[in-house]
Protein backbone atom coordinates (compact mmCIF):
# COMPACT_ATOMS: atom_id res chain seq x y z
CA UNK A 1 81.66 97.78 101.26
CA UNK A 2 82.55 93.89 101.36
CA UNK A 3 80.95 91.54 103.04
CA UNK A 4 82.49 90.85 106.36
CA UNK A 5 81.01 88.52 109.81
CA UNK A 6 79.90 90.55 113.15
CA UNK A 7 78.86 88.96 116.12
CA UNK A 8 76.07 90.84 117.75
CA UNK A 9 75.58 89.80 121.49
CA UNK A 10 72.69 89.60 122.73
CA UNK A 11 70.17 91.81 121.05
CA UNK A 12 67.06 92.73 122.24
CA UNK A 13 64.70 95.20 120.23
CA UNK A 14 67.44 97.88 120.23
CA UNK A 15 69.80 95.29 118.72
CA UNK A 16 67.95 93.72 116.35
CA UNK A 17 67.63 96.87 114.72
CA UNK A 18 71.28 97.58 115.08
CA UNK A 19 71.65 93.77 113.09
CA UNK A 20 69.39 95.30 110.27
CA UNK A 21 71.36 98.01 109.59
CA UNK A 22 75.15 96.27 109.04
CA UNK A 23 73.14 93.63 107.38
CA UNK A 24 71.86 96.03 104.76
CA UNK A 25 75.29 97.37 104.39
CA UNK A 26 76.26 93.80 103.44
CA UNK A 27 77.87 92.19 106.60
CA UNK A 28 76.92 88.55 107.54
CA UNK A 29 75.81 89.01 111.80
CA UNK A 30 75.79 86.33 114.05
CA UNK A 31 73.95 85.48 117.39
CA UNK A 32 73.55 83.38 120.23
CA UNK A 33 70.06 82.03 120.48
CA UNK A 34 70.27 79.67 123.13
CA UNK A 35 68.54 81.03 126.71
CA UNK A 36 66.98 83.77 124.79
CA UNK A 37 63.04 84.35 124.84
CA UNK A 38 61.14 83.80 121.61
CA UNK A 39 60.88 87.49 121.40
CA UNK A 40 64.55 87.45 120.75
CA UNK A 41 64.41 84.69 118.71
CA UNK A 42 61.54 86.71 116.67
CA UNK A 43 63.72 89.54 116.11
CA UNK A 44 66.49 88.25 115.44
CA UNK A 45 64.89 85.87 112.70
CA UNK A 46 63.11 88.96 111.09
CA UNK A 47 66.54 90.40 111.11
CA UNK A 48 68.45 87.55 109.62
CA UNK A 49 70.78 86.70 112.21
CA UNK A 50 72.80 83.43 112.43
CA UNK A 51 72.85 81.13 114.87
CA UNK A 52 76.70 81.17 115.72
CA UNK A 53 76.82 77.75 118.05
CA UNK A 54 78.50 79.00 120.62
CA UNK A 55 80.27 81.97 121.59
CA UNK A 56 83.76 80.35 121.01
CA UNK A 57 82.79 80.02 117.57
CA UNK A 58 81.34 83.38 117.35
CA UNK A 59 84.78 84.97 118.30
CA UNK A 60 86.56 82.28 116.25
CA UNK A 61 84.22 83.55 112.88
CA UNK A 62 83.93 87.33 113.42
CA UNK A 63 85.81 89.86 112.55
CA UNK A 64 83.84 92.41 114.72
CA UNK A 65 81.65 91.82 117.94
CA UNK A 66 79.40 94.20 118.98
CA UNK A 67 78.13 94.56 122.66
CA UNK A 68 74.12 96.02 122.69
CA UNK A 69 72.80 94.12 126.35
CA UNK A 70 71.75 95.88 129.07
CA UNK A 71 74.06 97.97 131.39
CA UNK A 72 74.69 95.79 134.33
CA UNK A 73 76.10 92.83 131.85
CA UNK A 74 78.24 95.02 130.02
CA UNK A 75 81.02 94.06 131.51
CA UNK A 76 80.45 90.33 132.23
CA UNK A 77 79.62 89.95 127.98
CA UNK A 78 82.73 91.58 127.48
CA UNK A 79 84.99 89.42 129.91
CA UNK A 80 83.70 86.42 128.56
CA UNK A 81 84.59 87.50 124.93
CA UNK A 82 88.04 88.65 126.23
CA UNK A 83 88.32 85.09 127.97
CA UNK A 84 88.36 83.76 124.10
CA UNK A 85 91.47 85.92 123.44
CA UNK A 86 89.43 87.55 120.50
CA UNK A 87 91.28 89.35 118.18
CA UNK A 88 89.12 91.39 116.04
CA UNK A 89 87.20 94.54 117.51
CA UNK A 90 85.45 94.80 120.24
CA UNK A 91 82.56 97.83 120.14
CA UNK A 92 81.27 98.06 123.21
CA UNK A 93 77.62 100.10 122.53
CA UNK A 94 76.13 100.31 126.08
CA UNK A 95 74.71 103.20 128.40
CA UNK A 96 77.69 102.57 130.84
CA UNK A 97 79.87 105.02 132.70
CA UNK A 98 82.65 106.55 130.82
CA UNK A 99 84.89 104.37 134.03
CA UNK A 100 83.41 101.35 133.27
CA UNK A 101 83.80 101.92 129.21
CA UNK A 102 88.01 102.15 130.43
CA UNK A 103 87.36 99.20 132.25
CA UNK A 104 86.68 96.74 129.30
CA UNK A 105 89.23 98.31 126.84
CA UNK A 106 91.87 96.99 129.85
CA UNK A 107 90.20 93.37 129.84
CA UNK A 108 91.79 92.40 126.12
CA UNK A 109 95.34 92.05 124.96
CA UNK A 110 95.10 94.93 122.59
CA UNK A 111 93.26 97.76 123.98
CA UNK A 112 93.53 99.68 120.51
CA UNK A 113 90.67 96.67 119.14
CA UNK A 114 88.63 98.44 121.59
CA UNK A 115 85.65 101.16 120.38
CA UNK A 116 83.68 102.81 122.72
CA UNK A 117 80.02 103.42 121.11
CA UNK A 118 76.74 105.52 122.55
CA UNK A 119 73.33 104.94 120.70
CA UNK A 120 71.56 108.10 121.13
CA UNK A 121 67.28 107.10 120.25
CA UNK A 122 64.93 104.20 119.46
CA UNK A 123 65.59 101.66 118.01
CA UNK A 124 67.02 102.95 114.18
CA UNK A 125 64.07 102.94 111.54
CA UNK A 126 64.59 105.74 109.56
CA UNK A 127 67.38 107.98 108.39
CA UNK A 128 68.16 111.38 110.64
CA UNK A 129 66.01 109.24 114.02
CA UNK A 130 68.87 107.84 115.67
CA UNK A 131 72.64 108.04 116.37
CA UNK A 132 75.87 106.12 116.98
CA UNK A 133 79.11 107.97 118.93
CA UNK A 134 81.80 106.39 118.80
CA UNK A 135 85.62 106.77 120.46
CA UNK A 136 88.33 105.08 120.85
CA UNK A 137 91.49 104.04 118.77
CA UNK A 138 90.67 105.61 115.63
CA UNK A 139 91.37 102.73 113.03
CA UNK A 140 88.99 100.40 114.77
CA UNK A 141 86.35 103.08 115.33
CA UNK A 142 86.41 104.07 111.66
CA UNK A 143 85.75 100.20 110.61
CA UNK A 144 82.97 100.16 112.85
CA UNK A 145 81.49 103.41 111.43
CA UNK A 146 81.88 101.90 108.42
CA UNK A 147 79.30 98.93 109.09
CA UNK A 148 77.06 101.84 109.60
CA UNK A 149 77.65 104.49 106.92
CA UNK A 150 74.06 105.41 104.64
CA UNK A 151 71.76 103.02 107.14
CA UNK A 152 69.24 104.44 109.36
CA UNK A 153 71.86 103.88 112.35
CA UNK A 154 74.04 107.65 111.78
CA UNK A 155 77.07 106.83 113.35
CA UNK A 156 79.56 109.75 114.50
CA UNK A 157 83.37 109.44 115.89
CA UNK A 158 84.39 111.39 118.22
CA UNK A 159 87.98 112.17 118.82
CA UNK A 160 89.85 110.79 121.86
CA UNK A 161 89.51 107.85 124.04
CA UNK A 162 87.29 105.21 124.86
CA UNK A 163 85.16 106.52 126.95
CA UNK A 164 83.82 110.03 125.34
CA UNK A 165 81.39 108.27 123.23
CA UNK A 166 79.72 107.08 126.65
CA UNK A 167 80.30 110.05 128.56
CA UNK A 168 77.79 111.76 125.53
CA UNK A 169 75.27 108.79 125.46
CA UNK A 170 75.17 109.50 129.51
CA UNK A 171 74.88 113.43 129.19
CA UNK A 172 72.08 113.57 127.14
CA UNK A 173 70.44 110.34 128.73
CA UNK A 174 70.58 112.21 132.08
CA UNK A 175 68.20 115.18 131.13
CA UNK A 176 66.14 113.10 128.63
CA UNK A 177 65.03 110.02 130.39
CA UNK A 178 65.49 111.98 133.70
CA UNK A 179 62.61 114.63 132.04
CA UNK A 180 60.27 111.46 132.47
CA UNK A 181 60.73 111.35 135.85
CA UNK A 182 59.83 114.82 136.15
CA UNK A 183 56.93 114.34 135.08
CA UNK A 184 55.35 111.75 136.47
CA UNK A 185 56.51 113.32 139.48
CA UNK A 186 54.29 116.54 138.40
CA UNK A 187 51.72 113.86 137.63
CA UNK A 188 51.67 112.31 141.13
CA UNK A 189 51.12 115.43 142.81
CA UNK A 190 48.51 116.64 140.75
CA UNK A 191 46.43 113.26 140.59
CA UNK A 192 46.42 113.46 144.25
CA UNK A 193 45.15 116.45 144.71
CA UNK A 194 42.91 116.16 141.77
CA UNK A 195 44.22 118.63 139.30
CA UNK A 196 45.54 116.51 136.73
CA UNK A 197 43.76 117.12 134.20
CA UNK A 198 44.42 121.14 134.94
CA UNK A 199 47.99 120.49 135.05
CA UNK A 200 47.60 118.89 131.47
CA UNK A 201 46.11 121.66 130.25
CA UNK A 202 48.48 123.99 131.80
CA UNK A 203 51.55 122.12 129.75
CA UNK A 204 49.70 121.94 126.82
CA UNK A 205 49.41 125.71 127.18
CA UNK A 206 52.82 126.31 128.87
CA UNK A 207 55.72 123.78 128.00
CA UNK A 208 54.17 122.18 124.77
CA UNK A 209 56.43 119.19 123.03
CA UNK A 210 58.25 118.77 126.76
CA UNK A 211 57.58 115.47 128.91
CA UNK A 212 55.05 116.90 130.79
CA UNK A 213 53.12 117.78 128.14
CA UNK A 214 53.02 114.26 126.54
CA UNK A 215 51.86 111.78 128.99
CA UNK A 216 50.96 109.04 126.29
CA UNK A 217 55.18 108.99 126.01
CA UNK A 218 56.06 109.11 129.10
CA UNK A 219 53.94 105.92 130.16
CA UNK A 220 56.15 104.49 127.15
CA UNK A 221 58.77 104.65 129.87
CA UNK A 222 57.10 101.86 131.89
CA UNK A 223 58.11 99.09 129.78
CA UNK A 224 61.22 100.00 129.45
CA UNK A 225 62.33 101.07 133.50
CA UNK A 226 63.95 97.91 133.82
CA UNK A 227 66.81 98.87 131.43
CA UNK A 228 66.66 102.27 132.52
CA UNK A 229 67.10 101.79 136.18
CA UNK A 230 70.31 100.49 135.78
CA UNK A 231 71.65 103.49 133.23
CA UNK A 232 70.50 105.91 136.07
CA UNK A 233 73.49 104.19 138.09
CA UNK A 234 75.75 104.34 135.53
CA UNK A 235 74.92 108.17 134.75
CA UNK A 236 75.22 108.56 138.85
CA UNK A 237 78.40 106.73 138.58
CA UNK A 238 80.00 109.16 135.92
CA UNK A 239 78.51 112.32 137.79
CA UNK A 240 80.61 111.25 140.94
CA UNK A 241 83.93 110.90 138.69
CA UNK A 242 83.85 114.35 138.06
CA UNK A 243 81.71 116.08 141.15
CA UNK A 244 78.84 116.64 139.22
CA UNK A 245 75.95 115.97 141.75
CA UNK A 246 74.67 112.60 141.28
CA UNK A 247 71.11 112.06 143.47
CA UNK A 248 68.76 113.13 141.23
CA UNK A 249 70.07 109.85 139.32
CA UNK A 250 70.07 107.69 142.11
CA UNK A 251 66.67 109.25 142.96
CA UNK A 252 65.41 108.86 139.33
CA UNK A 253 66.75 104.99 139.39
CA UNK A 254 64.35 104.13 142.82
CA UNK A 255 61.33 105.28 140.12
CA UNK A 256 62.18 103.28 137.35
CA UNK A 257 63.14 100.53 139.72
CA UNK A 258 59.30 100.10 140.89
CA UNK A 259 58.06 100.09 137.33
CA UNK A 260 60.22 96.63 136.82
CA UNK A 261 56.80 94.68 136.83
CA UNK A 262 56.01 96.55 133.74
CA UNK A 263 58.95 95.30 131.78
CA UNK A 264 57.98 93.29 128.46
CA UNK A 265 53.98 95.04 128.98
CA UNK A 266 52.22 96.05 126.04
CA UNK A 267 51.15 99.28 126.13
CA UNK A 268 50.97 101.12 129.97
CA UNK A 269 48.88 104.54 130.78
CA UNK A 270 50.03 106.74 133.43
CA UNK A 271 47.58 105.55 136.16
CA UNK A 272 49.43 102.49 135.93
CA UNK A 273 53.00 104.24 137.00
CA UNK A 274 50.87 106.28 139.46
CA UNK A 275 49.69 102.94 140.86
CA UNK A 276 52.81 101.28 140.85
CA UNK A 277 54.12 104.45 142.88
CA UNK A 278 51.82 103.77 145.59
CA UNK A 279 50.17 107.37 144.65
CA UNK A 280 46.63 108.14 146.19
CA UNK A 281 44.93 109.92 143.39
CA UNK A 282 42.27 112.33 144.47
CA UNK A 283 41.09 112.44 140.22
CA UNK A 284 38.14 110.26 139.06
CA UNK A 285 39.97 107.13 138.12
CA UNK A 286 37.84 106.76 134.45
CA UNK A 287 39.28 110.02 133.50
CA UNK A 288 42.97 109.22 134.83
CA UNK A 289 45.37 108.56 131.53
């Protein structure tokens, strides 16, 4: 495909990755380094992102932005790139409600620029590990599934409006990243009445390749709570917009929500989400994971 400019605002290690792959498809992708950590900065170098300037410039040079931040700035990153009357497409590829997806398509003057995206997996490495959805007004959604097409990032459009592509990121997020949860919860009771390791066995045995039976993944979960917490609203959010019941969200954000100190940490065992839980573990504390 020819070479065209994206902006990419404001990747972390999911959007760095997301960089790589229109790079390697031959787009130019630009960034806005200033207030951003020298992790960012790291990434985004090893990536090959441009320093735009400023993001007047950055709308003023691409043809396509794309939106990968955290939920709860979703919207204020896309008013400020509406305040800049920007005229090219706007793909908004959050974990936000399928409401709040509407929401920003009604914040520029041509809501058909508007694409509606879902990243379903880590951060893309390899071909067939992670997924784009996309919806939305299907000339703009097909140019950004072009950026995509052969990378490691498999995009898929969805017919209909903005808004599907999130509604999917949310379903799936809700029983994945919710199965965590779960299972620390399982966890927690069994470390304090010292039967962890029994209950290990038992899922091992019982469940194998769930949550529960994989607790070096789901202390992977620690570090990244602090982006989760904030999804579990927006899942909660889209549960009450239909009557779907919505507190095992809200319950599942108060967890991730105490494992905020955790954001950023290396590597985390399960003792340490235990601990950060408050849990009184009844296990011997040099065999706790």
């Amino acid at each position: 495909m020819a070479a065209f400019e994206i902006g990419l605002l404001h990747p972390g290690a999911m959007g760095a990755r997301v960089a790589e792959q229109a790079a390697a498809n031959g787009a130019i992708v630009w960034w806005l380094p200033e207030g951003r950590s020298a992790q960012s900065r790291a990434r985004a170098a090893e990536a090959g992102l441009r320093d735009a300037g400023s993001l007047k410039q950055l709308a003023e040079r691409c043809q396509i932005i794309l939106s990968v931040c955290p939920p709860a700035n979703a919207l204020e990153v896309a008013r400020s790139v509406a305040a800049l009357d920007f005229a090219g497409i706007y793909a908004d590829l959050n974990a936000i409600s399928p409401a709040n997806a509407a929401s920003i398509a009604t914040l520029f003057a041509d809501p058909s620029s508007v694409v509606d995206g879902g990243i379903v997996g880590g951060p893309p490495h390899r071909p067939g590990e992670t997924r784009l959805y996309l919806s939305g007004p299907g000339a703009a959604a097909e140019r950004v599934r072009a950026l995509f097409e052969a990378t490691a990032l498999e995009p898929h459009v969805l017919a209909g409006d903005v808004g599907r592509a999130s509604a999917l990121k949310l379903a799936f997020a809700s029983f994945n990243k919710i199965s965590y949860v779960l299972a620390v919860q399982a966890y927690a009771l069994a470390s304090g009445h010292g039967v962890l390791d029994e209950l290990l066995e038992l899922a091992e045995h019982a469940v194998p390749g769930t949550a529960l039976a994989r607790p070096d993944q789901v202390a992977g979960a620690g570090p990244r709570a602090w982006r989760w917490a904030p999804e579990m609203h927006e899942i909660a959010e889209a549960c009450d917009a239909v009557g779907a019941p919505a507190a095992i969200a809200r319950a599942a954000a108060d967890v991730f929500e105490h494992w905020h100190a955790l954001k950023g940490a290396d590597s985390v065992s399960v003792r340490r989400l235990l601990d950060e839980l408050g849990v009184n573990s009844a296990d011997d504390p040099d065999n706790m994971l």
